[in-house]
PDB file of N, CA and C in Angstrom:
ATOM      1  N   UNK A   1     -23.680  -4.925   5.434  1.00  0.00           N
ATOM      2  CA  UNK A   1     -22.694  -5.953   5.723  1.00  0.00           C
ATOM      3  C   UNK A   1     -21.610  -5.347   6.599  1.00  0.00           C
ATOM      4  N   UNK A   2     -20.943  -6.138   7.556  1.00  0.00           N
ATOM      5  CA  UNK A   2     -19.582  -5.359   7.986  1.00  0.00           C
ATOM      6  C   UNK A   2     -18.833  -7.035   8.211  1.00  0.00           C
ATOM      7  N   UNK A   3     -17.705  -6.558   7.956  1.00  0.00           N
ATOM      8  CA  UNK A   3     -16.396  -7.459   8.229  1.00  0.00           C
ATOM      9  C   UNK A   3     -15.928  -7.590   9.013  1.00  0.00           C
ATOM     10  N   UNK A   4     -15.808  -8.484  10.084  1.00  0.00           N
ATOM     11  CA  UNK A   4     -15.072  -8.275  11.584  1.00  0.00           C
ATOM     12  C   UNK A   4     -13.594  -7.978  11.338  1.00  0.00           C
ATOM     13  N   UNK A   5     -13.331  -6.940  12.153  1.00  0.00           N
ATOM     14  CA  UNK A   5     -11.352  -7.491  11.758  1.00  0.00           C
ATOM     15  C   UNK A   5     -10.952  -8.717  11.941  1.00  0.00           C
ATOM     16  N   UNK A   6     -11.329  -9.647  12.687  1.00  0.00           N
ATOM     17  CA  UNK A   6     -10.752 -10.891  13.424  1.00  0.00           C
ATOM     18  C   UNK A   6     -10.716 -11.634  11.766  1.00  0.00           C
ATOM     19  N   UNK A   7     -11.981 -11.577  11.155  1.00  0.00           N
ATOM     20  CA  UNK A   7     -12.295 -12.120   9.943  1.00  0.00           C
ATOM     21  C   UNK A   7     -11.367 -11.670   8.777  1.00  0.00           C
ATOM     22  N   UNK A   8     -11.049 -10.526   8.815  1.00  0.00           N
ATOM     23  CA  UNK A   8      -9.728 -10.174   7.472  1.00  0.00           C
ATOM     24  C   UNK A   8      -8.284 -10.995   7.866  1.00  0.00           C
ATOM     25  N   UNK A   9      -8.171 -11.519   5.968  1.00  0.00           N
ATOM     26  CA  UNK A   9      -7.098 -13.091   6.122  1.00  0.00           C
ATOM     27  C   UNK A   9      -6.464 -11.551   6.015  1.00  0.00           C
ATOM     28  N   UNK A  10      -5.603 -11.782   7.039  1.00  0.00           N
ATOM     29  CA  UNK A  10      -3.770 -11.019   7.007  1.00  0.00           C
ATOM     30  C   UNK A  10      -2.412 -12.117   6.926  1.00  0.00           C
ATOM     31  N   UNK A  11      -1.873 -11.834   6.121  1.00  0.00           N
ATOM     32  CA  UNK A  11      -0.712 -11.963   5.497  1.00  0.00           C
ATOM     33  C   UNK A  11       0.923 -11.243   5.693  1.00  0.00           C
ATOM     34  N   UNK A  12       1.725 -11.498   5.759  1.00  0.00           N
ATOM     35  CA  UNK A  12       3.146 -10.951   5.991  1.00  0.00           C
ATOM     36  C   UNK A  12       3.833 -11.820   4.694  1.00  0.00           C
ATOM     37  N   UNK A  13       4.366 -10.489   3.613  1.00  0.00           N
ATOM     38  CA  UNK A  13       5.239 -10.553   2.702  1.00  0.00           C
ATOM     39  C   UNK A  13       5.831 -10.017   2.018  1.00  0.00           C
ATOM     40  N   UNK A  14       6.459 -10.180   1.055  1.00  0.00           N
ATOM     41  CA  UNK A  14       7.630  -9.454   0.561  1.00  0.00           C
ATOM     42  C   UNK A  14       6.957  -9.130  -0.519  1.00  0.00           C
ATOM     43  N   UNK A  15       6.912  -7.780  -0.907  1.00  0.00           N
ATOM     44  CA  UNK A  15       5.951  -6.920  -2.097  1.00  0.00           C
ATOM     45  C   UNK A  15       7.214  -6.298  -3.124  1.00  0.00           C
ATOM     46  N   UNK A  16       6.974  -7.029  -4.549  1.00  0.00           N
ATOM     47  CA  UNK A  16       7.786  -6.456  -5.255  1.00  0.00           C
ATOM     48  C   UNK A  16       9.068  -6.332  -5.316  1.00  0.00           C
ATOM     49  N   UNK A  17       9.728  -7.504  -4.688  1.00  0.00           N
ATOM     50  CA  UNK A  17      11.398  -7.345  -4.204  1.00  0.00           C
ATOM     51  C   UNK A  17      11.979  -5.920  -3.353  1.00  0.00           C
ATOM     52  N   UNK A  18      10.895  -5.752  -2.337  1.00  0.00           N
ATOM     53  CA  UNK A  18      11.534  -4.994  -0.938  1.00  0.00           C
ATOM     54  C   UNK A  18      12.034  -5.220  -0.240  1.00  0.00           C
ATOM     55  N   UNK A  19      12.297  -4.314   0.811  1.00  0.00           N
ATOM     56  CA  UNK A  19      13.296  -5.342   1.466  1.00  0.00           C
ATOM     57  C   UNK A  19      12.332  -5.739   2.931  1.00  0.00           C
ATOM     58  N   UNK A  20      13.164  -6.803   3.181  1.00  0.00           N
ATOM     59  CA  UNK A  20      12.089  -7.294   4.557  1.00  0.00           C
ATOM     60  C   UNK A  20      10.582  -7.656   3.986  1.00  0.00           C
ATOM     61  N   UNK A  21       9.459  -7.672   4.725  1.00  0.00           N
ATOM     62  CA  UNK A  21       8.455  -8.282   4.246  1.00  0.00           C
ATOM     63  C   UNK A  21       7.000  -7.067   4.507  1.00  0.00           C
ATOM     64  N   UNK A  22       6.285  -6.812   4.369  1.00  0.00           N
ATOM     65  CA  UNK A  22       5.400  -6.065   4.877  1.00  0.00           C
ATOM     66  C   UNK A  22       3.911  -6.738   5.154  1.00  0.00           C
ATOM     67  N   UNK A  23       3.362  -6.277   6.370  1.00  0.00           N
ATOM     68  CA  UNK A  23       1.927  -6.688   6.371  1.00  0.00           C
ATOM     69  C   UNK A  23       0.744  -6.015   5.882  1.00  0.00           C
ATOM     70  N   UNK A  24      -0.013  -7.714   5.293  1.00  0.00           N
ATOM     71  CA  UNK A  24      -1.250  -7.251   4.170  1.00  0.00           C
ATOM     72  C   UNK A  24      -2.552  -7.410   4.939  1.00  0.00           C
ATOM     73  N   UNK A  25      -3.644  -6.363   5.636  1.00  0.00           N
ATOM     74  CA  UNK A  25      -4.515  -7.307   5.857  1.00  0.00           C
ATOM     75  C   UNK A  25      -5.334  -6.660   4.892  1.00  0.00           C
ATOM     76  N   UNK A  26      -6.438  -8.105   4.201  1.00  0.00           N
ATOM     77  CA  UNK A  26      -7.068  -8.098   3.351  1.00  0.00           C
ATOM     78  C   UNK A  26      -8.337  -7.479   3.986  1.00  0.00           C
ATOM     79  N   UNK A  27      -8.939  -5.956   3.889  1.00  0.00           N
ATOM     80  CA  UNK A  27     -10.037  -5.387   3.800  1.00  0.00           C
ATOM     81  C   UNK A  27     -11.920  -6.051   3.223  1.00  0.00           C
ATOM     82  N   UNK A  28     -11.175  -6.153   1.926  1.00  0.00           N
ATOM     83  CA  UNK A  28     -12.453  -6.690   0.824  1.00  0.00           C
ATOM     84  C   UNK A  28     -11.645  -7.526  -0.259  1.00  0.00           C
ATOM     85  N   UNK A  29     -13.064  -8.001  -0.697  1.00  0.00           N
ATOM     86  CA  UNK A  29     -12.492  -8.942  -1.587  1.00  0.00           C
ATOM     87  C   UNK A  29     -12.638  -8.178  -3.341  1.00  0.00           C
ATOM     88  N   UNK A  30     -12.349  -8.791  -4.285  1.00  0.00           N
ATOM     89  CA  UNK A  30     -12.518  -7.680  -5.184  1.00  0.00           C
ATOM     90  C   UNK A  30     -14.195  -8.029  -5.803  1.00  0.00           C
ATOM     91  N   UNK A  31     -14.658  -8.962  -4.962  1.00  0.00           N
ATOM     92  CA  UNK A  31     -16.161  -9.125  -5.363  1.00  0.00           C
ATOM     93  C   UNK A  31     -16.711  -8.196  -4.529  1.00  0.00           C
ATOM     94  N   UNK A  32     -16.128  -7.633  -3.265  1.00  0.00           N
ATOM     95  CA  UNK A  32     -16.844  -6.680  -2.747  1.00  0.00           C
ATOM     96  C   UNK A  32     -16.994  -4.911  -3.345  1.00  0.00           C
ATOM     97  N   UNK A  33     -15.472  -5.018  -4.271  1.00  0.00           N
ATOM     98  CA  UNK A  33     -15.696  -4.170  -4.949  1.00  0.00           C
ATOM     99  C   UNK A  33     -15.898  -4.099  -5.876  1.00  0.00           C
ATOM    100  N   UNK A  34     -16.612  -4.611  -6.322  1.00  0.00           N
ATOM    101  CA  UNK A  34     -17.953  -4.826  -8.159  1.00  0.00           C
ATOM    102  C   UNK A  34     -16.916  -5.371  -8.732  1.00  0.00           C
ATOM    103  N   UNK A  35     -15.833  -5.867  -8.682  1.00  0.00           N
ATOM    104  CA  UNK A  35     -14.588  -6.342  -9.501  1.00  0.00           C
ATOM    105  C   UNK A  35     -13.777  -5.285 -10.344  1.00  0.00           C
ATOM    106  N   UNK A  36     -14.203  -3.907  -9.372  1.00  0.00           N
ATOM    107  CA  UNK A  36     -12.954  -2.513 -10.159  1.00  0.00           C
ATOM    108  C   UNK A  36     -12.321  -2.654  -9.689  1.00  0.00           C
ATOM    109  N   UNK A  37     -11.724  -3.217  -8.612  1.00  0.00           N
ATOM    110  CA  UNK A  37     -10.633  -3.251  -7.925  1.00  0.00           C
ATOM    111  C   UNK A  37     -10.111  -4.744  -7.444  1.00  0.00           C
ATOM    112  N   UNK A  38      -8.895  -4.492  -7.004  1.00  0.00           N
ATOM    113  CA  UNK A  38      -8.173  -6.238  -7.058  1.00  0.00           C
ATOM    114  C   UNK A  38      -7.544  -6.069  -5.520  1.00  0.00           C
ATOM    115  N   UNK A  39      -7.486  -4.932  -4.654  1.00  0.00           N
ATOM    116  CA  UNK A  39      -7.284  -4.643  -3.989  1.00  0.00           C
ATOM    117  C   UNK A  39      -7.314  -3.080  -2.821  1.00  0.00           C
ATOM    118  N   UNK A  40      -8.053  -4.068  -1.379  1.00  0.00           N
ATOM    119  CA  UNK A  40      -8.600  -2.800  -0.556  1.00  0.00           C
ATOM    120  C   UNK A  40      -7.933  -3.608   0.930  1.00  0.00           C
ATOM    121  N   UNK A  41      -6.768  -2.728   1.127  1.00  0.00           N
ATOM    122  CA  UNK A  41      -5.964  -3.344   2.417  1.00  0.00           C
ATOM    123  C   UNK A  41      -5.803  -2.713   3.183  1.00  0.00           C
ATOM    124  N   UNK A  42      -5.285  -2.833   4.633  1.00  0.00           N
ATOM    125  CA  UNK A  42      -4.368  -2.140   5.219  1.00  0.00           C
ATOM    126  C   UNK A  42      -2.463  -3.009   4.946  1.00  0.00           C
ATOM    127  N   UNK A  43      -1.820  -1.933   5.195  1.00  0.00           N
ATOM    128  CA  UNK A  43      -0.778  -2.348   4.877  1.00  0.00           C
ATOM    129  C   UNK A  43       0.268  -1.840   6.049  1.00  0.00           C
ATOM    130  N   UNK A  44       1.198  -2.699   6.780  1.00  0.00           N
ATOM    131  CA  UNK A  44       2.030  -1.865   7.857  1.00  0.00           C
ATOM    132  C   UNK A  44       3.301  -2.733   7.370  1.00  0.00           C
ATOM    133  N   UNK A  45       3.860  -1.681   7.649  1.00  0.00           N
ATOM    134  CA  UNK A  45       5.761  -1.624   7.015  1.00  0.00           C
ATOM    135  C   UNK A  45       6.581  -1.354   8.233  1.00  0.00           C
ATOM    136  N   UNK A  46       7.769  -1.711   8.781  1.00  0.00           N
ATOM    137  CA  UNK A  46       8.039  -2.149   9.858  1.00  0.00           C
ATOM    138  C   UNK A  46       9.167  -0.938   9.193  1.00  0.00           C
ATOM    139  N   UNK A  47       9.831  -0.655  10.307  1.00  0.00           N
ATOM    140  CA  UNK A  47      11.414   0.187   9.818  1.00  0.00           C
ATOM    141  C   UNK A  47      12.600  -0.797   9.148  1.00  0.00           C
ATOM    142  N   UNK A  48      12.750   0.178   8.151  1.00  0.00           N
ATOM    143  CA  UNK A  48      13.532  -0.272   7.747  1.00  0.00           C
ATOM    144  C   UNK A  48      13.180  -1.556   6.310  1.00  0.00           C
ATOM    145  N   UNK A  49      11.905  -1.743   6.184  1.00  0.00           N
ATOM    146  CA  UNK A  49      10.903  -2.370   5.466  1.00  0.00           C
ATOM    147  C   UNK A  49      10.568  -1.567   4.103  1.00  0.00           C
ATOM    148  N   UNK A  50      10.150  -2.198   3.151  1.00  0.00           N
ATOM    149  CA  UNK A  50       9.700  -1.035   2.091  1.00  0.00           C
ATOM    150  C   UNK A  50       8.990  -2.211   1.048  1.00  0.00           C
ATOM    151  N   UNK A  51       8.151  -1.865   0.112  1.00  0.00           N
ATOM    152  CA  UNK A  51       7.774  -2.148  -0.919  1.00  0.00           C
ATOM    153  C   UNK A  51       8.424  -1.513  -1.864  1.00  0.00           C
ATOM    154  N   UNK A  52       9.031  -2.921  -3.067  1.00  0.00           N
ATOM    155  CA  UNK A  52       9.900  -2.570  -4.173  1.00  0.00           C
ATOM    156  C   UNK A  52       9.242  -1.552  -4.942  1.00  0.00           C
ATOM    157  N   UNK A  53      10.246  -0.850  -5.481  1.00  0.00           N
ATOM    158  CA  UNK A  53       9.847   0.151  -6.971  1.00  0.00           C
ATOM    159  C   UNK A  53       9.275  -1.326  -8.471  1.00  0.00           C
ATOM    160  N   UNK A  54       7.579  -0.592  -8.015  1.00  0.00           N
ATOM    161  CA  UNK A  54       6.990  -1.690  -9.520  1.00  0.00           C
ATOM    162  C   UNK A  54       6.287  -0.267 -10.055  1.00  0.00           C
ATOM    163  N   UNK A  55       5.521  -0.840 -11.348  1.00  0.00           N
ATOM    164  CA  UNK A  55       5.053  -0.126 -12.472  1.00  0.00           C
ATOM    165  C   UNK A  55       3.114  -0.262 -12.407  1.00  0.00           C
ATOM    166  N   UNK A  56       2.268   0.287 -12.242  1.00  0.00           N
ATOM    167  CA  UNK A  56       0.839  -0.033 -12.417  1.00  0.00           C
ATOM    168  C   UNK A  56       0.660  -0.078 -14.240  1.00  0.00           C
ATOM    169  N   UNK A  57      -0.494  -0.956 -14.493  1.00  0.00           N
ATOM    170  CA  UNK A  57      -0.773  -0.843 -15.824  1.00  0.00           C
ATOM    171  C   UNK A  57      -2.421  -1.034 -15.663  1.00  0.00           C
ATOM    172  N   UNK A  58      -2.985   0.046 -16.308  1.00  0.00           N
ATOM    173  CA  UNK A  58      -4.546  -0.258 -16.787  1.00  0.00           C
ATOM    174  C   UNK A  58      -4.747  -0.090 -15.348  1.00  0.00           C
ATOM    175  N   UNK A  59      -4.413   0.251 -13.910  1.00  0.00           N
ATOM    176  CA  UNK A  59      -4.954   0.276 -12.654  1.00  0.00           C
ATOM    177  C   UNK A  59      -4.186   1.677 -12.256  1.00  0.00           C
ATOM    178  N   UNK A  60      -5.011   2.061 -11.324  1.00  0.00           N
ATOM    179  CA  UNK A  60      -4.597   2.921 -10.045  1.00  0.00           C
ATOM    180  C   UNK A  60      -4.282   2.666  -8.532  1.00  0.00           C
ATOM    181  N   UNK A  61      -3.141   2.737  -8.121  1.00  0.00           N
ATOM    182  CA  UNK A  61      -3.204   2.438  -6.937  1.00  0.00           C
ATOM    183  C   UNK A  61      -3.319   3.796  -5.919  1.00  0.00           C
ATOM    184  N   UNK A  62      -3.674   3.635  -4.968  1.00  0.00           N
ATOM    185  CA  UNK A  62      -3.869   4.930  -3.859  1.00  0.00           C
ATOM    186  C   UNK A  62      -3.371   4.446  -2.638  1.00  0.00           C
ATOM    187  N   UNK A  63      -2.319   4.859  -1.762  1.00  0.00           N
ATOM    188  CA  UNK A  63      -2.303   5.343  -0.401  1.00  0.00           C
ATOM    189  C   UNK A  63      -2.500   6.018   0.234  1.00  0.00           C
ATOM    190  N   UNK A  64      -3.110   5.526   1.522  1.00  0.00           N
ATOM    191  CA  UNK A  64      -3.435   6.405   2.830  1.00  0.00           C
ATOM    192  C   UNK A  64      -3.385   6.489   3.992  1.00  0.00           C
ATOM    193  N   UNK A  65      -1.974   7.753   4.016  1.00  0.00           N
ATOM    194  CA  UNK A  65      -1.016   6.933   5.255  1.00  0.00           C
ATOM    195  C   UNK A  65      -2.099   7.392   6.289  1.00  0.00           C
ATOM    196  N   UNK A  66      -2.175   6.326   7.359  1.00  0.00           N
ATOM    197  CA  UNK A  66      -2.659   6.664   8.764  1.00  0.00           C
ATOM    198  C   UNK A  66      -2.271   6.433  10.115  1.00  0.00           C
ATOM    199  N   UNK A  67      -1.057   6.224  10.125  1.00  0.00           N
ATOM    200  CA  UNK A  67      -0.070   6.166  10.987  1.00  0.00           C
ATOM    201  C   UNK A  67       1.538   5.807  10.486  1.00  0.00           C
ATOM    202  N   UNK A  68       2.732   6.765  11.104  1.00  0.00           N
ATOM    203  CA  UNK A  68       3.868   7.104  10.577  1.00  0.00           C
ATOM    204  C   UNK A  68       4.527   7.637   9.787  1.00  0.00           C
ATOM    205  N   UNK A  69       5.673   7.611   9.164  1.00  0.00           N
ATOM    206  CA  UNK A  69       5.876   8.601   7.998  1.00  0.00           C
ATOM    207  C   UNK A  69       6.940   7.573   7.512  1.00  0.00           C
ATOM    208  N   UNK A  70       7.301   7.577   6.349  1.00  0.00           N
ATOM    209  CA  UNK A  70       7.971   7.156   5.321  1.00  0.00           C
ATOM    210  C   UNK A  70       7.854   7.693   3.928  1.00  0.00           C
ATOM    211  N   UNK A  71       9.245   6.976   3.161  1.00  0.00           N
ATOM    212  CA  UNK A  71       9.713   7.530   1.965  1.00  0.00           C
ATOM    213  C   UNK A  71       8.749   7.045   0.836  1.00  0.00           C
ATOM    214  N   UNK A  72       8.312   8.090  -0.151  1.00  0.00           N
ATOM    215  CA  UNK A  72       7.811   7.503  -1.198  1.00  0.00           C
ATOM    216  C   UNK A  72       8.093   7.520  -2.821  1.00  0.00           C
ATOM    217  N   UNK A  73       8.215   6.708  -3.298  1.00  0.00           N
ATOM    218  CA  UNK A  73       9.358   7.244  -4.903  1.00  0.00           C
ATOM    219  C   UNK A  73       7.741   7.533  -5.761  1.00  0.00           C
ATOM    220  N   UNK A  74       7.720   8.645  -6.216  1.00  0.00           N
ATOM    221  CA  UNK A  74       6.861   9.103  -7.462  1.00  0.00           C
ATOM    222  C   UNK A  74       7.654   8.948  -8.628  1.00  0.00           C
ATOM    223  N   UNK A  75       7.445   7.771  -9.375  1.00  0.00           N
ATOM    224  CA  UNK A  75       8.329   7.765 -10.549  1.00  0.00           C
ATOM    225  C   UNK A  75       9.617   8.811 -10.480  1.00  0.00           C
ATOM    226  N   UNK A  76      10.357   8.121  -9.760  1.00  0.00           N
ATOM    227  CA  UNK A  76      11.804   8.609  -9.310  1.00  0.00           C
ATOM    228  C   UNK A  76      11.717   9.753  -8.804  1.00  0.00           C
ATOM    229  N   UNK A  77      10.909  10.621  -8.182  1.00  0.00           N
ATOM    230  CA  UNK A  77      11.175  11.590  -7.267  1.00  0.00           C
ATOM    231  C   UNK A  77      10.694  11.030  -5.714  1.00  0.00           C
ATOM    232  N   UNK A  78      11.515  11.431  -4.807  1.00  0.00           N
ATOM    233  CA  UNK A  78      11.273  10.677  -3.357  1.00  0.00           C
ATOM    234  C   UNK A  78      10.548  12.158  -2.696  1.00  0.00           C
ATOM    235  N   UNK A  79       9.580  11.875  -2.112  1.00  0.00           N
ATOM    236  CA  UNK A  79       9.019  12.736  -1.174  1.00  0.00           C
ATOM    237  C   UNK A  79       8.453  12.135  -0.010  1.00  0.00           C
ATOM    238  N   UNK A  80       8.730  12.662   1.736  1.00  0.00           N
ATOM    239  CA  UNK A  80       8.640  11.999   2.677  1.00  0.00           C
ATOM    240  C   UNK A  80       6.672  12.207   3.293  1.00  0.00           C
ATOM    241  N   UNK A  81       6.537  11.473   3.270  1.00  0.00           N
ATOM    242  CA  UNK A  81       4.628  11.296   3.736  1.00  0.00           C
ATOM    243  C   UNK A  81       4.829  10.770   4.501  1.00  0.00           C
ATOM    244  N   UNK A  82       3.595  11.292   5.400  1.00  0.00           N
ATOM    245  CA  UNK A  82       3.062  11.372   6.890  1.00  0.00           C
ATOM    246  C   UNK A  82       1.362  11.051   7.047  1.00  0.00           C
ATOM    247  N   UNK A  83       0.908  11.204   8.540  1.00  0.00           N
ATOM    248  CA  UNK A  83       0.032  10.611   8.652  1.00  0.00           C
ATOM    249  C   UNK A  83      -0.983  11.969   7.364  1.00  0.00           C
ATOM    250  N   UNK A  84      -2.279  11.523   6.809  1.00  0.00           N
ATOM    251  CA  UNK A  84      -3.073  11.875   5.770  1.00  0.00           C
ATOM    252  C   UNK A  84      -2.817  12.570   4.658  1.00  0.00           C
ATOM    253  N   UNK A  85      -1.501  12.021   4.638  1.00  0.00           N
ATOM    254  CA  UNK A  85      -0.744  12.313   2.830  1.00  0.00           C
ATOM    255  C   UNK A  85      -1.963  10.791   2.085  1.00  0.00           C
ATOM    256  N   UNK A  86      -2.022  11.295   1.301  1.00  0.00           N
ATOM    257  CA  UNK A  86      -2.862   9.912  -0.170  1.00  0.00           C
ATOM    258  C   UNK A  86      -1.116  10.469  -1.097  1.00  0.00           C
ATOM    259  N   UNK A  87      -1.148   8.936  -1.498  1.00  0.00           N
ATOM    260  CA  UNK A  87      -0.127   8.816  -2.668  1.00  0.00           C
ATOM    261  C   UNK A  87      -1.012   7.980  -3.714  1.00  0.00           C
ATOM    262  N   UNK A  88      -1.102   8.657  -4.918  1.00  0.00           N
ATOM    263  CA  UNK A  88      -1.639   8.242  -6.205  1.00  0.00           C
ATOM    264  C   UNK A  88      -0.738   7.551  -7.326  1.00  0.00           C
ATOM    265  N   UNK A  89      -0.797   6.410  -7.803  1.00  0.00           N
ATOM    266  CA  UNK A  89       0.092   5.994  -8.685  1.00  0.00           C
ATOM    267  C   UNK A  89      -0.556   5.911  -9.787  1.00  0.00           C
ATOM    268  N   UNK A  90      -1.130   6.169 -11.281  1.00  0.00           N
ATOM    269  CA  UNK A  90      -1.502   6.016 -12.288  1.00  0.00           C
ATOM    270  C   UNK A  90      -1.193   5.078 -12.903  1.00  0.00           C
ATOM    271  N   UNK A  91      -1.840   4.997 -14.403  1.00  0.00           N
ATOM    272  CA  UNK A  91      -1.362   3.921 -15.125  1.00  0.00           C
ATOM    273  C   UNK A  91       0.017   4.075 -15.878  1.00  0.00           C
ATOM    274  N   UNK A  92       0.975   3.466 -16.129  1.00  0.00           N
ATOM    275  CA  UNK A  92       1.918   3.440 -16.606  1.00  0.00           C
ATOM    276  C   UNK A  92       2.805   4.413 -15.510  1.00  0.00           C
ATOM    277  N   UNK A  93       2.689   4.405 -14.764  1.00  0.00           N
ATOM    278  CA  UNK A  93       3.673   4.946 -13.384  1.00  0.00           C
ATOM    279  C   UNK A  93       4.394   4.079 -12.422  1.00  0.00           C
ATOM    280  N   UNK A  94       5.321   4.969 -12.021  1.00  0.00           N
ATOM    281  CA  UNK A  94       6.076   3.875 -10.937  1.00  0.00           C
ATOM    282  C   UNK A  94       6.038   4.509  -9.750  1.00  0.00           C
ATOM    283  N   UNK A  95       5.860   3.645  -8.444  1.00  0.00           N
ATOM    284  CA  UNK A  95       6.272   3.889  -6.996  1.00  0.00           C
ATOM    285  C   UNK A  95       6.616   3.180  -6.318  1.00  0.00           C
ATOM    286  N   UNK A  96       7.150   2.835  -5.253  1.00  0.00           N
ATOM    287  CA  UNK A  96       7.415   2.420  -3.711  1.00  0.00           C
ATOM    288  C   UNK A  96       7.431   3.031  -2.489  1.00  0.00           C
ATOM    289  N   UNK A  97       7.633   2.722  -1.637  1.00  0.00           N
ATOM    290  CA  UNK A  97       7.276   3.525  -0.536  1.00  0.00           C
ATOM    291  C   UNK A  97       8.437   2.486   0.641  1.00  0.00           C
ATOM    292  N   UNK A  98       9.046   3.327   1.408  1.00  0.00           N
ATOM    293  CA  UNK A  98       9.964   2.551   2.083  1.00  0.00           C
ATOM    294  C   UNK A  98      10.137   3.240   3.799  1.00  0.00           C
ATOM    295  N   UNK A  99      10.078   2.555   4.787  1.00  0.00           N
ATOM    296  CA  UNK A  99       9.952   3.169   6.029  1.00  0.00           C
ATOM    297  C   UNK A  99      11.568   3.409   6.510  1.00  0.00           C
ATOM    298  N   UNK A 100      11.777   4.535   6.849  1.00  0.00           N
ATOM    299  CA  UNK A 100      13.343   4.972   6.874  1.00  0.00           C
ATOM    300  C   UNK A 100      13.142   5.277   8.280  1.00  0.00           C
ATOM    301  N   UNK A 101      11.982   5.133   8.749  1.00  0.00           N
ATOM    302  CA  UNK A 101      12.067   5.810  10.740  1.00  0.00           C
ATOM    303  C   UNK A 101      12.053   4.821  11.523  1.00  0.00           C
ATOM    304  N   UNK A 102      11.365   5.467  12.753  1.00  0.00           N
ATOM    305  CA  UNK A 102      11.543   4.204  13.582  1.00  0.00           C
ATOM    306  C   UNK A 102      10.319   3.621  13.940  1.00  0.00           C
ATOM    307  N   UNK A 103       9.462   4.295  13.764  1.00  0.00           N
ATOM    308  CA  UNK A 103       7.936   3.923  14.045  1.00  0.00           C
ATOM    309  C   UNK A 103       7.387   3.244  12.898  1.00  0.00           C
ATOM    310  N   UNK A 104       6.387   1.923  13.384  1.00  0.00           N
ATOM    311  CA  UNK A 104       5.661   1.560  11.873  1.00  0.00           C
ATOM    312  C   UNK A 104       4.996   2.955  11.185  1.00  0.00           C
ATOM    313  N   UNK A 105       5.029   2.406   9.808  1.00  0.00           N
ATOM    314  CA  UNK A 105       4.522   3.085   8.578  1.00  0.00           C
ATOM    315  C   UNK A 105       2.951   1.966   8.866  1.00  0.00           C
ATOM    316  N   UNK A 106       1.996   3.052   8.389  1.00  0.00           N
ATOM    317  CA  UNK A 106       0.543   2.250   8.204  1.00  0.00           C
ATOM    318  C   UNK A 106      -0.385   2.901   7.174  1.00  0.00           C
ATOM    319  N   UNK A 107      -1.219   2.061   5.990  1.00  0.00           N
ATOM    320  CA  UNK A 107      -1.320   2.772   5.240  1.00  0.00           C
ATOM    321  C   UNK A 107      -2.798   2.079   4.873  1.00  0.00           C
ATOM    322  N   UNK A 108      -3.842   2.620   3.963  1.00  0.00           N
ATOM    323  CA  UNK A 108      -4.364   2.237   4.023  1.00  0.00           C
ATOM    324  C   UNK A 108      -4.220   2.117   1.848  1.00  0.00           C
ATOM    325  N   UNK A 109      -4.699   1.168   1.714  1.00  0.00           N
ATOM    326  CA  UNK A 109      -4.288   0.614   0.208  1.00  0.00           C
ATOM    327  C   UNK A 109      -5.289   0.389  -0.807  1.00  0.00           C
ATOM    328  N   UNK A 110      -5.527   0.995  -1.957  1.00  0.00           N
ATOM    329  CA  UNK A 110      -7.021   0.629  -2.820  1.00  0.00           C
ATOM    330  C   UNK A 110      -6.002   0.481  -4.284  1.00  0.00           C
ATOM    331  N   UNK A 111      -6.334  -0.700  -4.790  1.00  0.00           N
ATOM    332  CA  UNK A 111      -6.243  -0.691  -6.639  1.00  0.00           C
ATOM    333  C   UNK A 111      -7.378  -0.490  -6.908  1.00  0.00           C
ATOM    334  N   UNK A 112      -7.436   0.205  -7.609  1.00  0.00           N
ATOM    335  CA  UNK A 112      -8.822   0.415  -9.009  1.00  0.00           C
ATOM    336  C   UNK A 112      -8.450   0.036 -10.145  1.00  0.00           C
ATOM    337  N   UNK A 113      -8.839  -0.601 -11.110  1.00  0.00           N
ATOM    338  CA  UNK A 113      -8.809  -0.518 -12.345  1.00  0.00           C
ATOM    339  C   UNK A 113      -9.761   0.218 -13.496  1.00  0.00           C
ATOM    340  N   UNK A 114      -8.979   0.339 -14.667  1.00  0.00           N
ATOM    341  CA  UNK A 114      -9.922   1.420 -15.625  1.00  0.00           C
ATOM    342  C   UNK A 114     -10.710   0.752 -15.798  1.00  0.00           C
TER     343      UNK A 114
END
C-alpha cells in the first residue's frame, strides 16, 4: 500500500492549550496501525508556536525531529532538540515541545499504546 501525500487529511490546531496552533498531517490511520496506536503524523510548529505541557497515560508518545530545533519539557526539565533527536514520553509522564527559533520545528509523531 502507499499513501499519497496529497491524500493525508492535514489539519492546523491548537494542541493542548499551546500557544498559536500547530500543523497535523495525518500519516496513518490507527487501523493502519493494528489499532496500537492512535497516532502516526507529521507535525510542524511555526516560531514561536508550541504544544501545551499534557500528561500520556497507558500510551507512549515519540518524536522525530527532522527539520529545526526547539524546546522540549521532559517532565519539567527543558532540553533544546535538533534535527534526529527522538523525544520519548512514557506512561504517566509529561512533555511539550515549543519552537523558540526562527525556523519551523518539524517532527515526525507516533502514539503507541500498551
Amino acid at each position: 500500500m502507499v499513501i499519497r501525500s496529497d491524500k493525508c487529511p492535514v489539519k492546523d490546531v491548537c494542541l493542548r492549550e499551546g500557544k498559536g496552533t500547530v500543523n497535523i498531517k495525518d500519516l496513518a490511520s490507527a487501523e493502519d496501525l493494528y489499532n496500537h496506536g492512535r497516532l502516526f503524523a507529521q507535525i510542524s510548529v511555526e516560531p514561536g508556536h508550541s504544544i501545551g505541557l499534557h500528561a500520556h497515560e497507558h500510551e507512549r508518545e515519540l518524536f522525530y525531529i527532522i527539520k529545526g530545533e526547539g524546546v522540549y519539557n521532559d517532565n519539567g526539565t527543558e532540553v533544546t532538540v535538533g534535527v534526529g533527536d527522538v523525544c520519548i514520553c512514557g506512561d504517566g509522564e509529561t512533555h511539550c515541545v515549543e519552537n523558540k527559533g526562527t525556523e519551523l520545528l518539524q517532527m515526525v509523531a507516533l502514539i503507541i499504546m500498551e
